[in-house]
PDB file of N, CA and C in Angstrom:
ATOM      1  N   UNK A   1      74.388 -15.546  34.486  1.00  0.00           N
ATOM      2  CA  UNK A   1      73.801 -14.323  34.984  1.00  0.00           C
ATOM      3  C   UNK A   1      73.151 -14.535  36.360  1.00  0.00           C
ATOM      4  N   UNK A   2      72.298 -15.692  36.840  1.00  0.00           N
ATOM      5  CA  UNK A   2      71.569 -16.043  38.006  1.00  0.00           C
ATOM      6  C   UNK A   2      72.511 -17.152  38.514  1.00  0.00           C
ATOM      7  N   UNK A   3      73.659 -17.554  38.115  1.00  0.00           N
ATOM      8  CA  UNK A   3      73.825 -18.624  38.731  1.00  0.00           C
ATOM      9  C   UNK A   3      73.982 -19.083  40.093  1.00  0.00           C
ATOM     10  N   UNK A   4      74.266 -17.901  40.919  1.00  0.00           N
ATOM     11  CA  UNK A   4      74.330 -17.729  42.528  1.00  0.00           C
ATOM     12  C   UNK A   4      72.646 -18.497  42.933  1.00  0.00           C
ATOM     13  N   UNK A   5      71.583 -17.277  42.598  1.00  0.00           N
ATOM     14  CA  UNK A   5      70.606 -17.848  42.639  1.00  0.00           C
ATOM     15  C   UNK A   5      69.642 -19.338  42.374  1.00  0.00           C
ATOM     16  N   UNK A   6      70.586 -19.785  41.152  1.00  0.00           N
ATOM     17  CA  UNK A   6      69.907 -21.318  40.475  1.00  0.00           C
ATOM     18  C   UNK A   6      70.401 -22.293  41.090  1.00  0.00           C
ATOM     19  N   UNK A   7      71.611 -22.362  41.642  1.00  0.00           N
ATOM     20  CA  UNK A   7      71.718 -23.291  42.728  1.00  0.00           C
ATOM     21  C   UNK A   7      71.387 -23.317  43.918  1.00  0.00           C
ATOM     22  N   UNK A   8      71.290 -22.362  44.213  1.00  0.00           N
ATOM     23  CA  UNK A   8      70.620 -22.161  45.481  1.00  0.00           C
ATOM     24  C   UNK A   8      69.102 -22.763  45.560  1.00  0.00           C
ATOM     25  N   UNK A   9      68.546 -22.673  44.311  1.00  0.00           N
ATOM     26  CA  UNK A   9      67.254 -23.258  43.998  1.00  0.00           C
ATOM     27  C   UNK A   9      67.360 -24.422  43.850  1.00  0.00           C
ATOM     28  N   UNK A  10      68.666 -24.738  43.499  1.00  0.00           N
ATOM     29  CA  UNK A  10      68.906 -26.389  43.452  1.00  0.00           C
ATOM     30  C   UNK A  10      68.005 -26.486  42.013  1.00  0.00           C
ATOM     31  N   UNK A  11      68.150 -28.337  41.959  1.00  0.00           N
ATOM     32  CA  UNK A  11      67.226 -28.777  40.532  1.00  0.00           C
ATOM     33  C   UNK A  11      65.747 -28.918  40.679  1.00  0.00           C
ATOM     34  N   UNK A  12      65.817 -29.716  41.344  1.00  0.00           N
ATOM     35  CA  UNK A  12      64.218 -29.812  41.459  1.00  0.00           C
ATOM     36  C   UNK A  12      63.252 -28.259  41.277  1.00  0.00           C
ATOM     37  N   UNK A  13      64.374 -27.306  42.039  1.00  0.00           N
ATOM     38  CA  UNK A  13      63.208 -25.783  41.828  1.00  0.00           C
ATOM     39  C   UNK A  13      63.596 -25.425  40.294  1.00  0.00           C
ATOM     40  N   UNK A  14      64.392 -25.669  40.107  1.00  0.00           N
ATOM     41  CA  UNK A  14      65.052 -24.554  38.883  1.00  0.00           C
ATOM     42  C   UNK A  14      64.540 -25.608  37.726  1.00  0.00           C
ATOM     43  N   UNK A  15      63.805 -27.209  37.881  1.00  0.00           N
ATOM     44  CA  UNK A  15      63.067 -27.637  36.629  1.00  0.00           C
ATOM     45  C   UNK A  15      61.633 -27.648  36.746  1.00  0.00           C
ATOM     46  N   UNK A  16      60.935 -27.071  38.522  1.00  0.00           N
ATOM     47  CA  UNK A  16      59.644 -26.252  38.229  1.00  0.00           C
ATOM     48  C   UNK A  16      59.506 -25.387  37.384  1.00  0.00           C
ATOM     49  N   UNK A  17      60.476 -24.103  37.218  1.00  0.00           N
ATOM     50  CA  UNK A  17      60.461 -23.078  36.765  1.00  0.00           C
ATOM     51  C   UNK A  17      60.583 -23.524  35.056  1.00  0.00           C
ATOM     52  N   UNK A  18      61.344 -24.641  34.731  1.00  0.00           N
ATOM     53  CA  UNK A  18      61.877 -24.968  33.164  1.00  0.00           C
ATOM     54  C   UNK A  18      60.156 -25.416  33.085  1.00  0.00           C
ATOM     55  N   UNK A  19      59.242 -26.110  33.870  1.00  0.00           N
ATOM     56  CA  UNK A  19      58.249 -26.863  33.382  1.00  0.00           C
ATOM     57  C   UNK A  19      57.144 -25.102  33.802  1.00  0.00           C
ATOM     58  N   UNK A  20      57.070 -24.190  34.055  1.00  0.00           N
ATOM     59  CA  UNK A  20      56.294 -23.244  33.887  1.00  0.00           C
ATOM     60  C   UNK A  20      56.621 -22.355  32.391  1.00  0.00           C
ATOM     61  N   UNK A  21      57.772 -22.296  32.427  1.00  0.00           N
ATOM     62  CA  UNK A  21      58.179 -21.532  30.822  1.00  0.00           C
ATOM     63  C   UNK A  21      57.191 -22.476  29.716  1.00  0.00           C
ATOM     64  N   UNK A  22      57.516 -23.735  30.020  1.00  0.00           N
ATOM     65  CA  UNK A  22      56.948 -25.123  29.001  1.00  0.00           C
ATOM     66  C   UNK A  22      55.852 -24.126  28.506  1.00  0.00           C
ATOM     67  N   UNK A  23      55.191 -24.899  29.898  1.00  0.00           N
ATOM     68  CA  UNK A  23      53.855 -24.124  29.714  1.00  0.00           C
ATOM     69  C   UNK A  23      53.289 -23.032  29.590  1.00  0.00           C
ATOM     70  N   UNK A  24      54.311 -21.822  29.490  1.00  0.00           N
ATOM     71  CA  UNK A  24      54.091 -20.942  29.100  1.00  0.00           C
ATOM     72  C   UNK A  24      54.422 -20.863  27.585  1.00  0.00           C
ATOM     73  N   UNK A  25      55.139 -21.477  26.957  1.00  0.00           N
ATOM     74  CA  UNK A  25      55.497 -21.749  25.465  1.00  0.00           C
ATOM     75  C   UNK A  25      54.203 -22.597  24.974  1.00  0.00           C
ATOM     76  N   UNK A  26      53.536 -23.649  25.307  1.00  0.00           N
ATOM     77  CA  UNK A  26      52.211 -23.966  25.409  1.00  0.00           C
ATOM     78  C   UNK A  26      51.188 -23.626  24.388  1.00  0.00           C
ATOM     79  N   UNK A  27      51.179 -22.501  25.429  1.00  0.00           N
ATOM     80  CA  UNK A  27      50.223 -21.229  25.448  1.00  0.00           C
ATOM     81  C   UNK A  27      50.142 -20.392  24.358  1.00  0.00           C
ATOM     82  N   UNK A  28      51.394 -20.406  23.891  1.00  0.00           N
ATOM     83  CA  UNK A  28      52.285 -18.828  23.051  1.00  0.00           C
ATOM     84  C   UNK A  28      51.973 -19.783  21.814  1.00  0.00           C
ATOM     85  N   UNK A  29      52.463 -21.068  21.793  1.00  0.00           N
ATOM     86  CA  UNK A  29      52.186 -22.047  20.226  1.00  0.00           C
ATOM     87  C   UNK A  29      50.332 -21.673  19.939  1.00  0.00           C
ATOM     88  N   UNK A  30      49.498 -21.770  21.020  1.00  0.00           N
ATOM     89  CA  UNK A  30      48.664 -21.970  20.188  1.00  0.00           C
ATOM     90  C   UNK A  30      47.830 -20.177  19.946  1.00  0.00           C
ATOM     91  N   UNK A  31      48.280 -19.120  20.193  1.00  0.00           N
ATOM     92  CA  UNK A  31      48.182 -18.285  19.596  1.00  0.00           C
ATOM     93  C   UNK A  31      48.635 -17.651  18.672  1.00  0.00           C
ATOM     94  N   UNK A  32      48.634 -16.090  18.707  1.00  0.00           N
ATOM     95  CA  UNK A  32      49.093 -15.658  17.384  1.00  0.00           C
ATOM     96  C   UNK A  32      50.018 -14.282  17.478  1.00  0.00           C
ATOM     97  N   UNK A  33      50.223 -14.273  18.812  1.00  0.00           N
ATOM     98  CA  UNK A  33      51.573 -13.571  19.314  1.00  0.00           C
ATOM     99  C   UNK A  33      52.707 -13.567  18.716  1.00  0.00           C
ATOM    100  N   UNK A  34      53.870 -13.489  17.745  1.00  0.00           N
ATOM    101  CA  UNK A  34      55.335 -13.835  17.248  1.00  0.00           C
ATOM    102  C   UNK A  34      56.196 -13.024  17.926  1.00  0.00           C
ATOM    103  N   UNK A  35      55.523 -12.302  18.992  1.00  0.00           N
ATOM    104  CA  UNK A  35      56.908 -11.249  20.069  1.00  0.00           C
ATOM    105  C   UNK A  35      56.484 -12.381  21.022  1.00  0.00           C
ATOM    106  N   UNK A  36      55.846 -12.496  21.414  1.00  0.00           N
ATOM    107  CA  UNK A  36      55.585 -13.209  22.666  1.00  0.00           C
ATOM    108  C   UNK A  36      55.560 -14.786  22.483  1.00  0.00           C
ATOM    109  N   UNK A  37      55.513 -15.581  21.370  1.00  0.00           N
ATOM    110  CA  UNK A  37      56.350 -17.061  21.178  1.00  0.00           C
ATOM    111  C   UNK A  37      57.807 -17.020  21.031  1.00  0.00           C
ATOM    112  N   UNK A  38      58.491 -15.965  20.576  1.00  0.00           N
ATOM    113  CA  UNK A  38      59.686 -15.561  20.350  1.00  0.00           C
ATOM    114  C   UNK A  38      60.119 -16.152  21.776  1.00  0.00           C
ATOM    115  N   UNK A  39      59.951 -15.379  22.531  1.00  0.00           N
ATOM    116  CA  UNK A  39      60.104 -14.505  24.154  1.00  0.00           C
ATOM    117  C   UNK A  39      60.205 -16.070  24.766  1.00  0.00           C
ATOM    118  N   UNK A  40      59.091 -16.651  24.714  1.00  0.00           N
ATOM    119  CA  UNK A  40      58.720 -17.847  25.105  1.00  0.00           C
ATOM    120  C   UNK A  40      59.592 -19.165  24.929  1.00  0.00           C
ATOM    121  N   UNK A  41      60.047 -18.641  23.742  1.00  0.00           N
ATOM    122  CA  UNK A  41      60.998 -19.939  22.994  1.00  0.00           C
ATOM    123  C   UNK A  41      61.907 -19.405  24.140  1.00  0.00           C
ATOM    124  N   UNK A  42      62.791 -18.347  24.344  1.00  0.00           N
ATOM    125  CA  UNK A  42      63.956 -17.789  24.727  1.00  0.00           C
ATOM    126  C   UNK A  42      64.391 -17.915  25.670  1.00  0.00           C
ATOM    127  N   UNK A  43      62.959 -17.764  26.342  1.00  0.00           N
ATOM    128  CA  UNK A  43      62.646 -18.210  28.012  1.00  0.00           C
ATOM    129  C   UNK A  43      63.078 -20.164  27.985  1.00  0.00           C
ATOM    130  N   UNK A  44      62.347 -20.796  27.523  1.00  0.00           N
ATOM    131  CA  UNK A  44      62.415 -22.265  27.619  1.00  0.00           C
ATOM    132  C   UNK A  44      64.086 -22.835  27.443  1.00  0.00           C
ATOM    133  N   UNK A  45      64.927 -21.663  26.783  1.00  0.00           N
ATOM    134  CA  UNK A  45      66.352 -22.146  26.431  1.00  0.00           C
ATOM    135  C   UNK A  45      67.148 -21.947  27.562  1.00  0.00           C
ATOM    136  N   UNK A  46      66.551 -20.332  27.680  1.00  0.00           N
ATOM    137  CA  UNK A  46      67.534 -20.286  29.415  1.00  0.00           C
ATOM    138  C   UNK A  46      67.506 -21.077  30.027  1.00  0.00           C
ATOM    139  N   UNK A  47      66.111 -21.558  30.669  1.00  0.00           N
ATOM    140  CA  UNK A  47      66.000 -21.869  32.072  1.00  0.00           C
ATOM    141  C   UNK A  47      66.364 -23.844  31.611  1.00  0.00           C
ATOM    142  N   UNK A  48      66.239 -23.985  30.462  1.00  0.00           N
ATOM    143  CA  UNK A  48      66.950 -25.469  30.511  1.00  0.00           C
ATOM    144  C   UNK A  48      68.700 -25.391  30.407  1.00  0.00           C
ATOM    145  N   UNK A  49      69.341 -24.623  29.616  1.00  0.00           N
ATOM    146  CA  UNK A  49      71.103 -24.400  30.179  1.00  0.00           C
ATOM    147  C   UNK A  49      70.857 -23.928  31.065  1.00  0.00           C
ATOM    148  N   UNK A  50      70.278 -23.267  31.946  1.00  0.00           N
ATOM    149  CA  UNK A  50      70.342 -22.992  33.813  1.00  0.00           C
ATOM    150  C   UNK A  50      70.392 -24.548  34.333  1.00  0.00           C
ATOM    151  N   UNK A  51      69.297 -25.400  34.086  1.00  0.00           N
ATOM    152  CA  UNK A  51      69.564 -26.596  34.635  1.00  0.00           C
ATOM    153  C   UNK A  51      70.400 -27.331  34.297  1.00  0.00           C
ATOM    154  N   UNK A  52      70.737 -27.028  33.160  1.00  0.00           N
ATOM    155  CA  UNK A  52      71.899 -28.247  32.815  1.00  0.00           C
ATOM    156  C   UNK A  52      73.502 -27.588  33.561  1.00  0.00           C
ATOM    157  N   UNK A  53      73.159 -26.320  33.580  1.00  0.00           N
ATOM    158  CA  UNK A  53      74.476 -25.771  34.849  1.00  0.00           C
ATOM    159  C   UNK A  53      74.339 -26.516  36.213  1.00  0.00           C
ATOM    160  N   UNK A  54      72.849 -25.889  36.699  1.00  0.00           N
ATOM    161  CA  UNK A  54      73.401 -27.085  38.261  1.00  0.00           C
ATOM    162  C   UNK A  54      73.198 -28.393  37.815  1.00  0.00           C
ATOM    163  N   UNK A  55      72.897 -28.910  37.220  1.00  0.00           N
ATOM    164  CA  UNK A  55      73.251 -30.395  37.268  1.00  0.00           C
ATOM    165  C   UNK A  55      74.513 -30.663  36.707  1.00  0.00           C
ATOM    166  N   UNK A  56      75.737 -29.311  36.736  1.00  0.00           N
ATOM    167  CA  UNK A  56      77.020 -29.584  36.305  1.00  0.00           C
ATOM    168  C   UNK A  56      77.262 -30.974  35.021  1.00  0.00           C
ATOM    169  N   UNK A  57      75.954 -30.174  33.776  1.00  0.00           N
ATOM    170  CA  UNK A  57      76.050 -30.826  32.380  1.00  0.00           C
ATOM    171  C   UNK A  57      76.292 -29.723  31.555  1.00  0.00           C
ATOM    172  N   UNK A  58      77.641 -30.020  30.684  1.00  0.00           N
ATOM    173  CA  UNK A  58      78.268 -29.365  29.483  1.00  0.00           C
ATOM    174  C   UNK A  58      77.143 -29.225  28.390  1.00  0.00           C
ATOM    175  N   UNK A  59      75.992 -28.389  28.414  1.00  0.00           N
ATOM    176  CA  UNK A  59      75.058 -29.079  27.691  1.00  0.00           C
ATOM    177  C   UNK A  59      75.574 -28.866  25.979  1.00  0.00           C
ATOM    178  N   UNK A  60      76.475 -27.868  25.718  1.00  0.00           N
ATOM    179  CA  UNK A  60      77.316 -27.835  24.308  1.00  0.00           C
ATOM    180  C   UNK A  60      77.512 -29.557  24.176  1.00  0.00           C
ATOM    181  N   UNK A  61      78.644 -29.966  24.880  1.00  0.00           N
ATOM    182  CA  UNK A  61      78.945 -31.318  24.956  1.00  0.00           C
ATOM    183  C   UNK A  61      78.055 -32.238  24.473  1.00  0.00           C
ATOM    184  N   UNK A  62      77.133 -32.512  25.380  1.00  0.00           N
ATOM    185  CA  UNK A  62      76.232 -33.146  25.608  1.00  0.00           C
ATOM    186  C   UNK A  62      75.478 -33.090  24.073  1.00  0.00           C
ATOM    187  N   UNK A  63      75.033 -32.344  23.504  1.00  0.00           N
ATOM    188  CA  UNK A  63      74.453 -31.761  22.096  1.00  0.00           C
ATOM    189  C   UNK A  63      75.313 -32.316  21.247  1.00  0.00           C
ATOM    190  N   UNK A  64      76.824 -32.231  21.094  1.00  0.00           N
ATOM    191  CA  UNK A  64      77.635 -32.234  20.449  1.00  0.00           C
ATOM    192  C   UNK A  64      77.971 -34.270  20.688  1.00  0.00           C
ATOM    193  N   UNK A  65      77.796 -34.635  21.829  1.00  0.00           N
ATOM    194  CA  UNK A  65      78.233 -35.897  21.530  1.00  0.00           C
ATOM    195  C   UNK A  65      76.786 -36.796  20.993  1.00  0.00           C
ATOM    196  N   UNK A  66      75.756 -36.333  21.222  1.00  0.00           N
ATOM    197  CA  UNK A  66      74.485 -36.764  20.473  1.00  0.00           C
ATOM    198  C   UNK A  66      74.123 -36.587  19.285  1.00  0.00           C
ATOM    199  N   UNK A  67      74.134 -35.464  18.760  1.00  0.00           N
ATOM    200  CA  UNK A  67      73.852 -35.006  17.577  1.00  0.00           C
ATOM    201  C   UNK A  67      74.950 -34.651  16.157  1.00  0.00           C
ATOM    202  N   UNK A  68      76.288 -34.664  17.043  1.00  0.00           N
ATOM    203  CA  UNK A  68      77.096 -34.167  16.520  1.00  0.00           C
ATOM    204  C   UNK A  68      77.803 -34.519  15.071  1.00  0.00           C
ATOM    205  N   UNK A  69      77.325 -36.369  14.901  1.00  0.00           N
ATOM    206  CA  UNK A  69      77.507 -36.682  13.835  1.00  0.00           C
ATOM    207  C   UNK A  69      75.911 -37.066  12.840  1.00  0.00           C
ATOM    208  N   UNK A  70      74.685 -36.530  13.230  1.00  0.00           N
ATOM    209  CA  UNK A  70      73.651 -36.684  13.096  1.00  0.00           C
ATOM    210  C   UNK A  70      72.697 -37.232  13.848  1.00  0.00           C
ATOM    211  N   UNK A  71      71.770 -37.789  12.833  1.00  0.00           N
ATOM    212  CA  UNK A  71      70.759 -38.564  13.682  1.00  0.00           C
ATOM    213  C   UNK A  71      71.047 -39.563  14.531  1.00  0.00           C
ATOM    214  N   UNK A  72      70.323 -39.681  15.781  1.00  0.00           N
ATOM    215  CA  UNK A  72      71.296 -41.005  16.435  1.00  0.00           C
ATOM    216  C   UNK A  72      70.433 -41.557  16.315  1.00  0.00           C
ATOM    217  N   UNK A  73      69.415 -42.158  15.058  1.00  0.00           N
ATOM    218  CA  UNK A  73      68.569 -43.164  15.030  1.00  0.00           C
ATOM    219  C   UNK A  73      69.597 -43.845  13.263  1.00  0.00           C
ATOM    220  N   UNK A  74      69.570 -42.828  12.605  1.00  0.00           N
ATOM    221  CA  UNK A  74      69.445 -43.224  11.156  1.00  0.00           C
ATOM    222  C   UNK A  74      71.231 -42.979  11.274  1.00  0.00           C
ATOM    223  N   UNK A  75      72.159 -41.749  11.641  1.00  0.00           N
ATOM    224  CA  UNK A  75      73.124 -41.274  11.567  1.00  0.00           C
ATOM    225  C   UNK A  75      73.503 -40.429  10.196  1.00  0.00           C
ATOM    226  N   UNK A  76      72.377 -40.412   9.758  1.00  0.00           N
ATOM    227  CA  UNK A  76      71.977 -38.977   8.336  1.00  0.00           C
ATOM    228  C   UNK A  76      71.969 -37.679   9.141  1.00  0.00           C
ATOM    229  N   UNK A  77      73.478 -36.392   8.066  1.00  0.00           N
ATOM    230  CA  UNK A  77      72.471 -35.576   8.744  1.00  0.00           C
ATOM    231  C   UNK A  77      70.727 -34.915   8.860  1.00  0.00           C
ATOM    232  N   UNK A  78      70.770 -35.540   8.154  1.00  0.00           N
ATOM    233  CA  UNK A  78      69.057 -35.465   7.320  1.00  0.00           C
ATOM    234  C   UNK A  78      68.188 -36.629   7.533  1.00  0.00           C
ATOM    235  N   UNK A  79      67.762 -36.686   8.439  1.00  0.00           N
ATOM    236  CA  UNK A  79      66.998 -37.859   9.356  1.00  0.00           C
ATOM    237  C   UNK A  79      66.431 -38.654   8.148  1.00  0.00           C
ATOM    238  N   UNK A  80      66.893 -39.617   8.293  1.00  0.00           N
ATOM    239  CA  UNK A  80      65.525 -40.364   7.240  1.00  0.00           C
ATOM    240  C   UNK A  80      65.254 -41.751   8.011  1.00  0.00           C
ATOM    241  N   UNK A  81      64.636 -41.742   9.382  1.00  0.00           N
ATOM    242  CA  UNK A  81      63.881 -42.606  10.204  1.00  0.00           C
ATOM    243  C   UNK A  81      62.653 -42.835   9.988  1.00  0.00           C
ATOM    244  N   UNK A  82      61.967 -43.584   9.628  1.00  0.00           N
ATOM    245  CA  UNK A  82      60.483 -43.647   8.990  1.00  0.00           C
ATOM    246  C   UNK A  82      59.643 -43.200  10.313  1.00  0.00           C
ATOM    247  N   UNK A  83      59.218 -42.543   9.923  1.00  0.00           N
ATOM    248  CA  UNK A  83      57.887 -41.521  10.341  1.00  0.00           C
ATOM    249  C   UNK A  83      57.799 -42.222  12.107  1.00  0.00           C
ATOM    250  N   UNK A  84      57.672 -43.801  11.775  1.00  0.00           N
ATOM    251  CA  UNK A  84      56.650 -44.089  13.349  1.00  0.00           C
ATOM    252  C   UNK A  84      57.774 -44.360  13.940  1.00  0.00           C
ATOM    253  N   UNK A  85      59.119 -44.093  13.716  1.00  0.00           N
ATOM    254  CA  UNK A  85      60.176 -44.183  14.735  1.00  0.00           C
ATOM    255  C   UNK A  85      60.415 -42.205  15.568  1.00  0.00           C
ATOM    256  N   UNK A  86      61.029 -42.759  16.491  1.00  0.00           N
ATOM    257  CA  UNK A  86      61.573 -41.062  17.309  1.00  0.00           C
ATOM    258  C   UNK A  86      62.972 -40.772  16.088  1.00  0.00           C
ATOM    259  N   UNK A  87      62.882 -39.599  16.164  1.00  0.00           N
ATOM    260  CA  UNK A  87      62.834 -38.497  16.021  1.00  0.00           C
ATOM    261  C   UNK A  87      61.999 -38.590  14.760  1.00  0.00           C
TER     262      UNK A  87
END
C-alpha cells in the first residue's frame, strides 16, 4: 500500500517508525484499552512486513524456514525448552 513511500524512507526511517508503534504497543499492554491494543498490535505487524519489504526479506519465507518445522530450540511443535532457555 506505501511501498513507493517506505523506500524512499529507506530502513533506518521505516525501523524508527517500527520502534515508535513498539512503543506505542508499550503503552496499549499496560492499559485497558482492547480497541486500541488491537490497533496497536496491527500497527507493529505492518510496519515490521514494511521493513522486511525494503530490506527485500520474504518475511513468509523467512517465518516458514524458522519456525516451520517448530521450535528451533527443542524442534517440538510445542516448545518444551526449559523455562531459562529462549523461547
Amino acid at each position: 500500500m506505501y511501498y513507493e513511500k517506505d523506500v524512499a524512507r529507506g530502513v533506518d526511517g521505516t525501523f524508527m517508525w517500527l520502534m515508535e508503534e513498539i512503543g506505542e504497543l508499550a503503552s496499549a499492554l499496560r492499559g485497558n484499552d482492547r480497541e486500541n491494543l488491537a490497533e496497536e498490535f496491527a500497527d507493529v505487524i505492518a510496519w515490521l512486513a514494511t521493513i522486511a519489504n525494503v530490506a527485500k526479506i520474504d518475511l513468509n519465507a523467512a517465518l516458514v524456514a524458522k519456525y516451520g518445522h517448530g521450535c528451533p530450540g527443542c524442534g517440538r511443535l510445542v516448545c518444551e525448552c526449559p523455562n531459562s532457555e529462549k523461547p
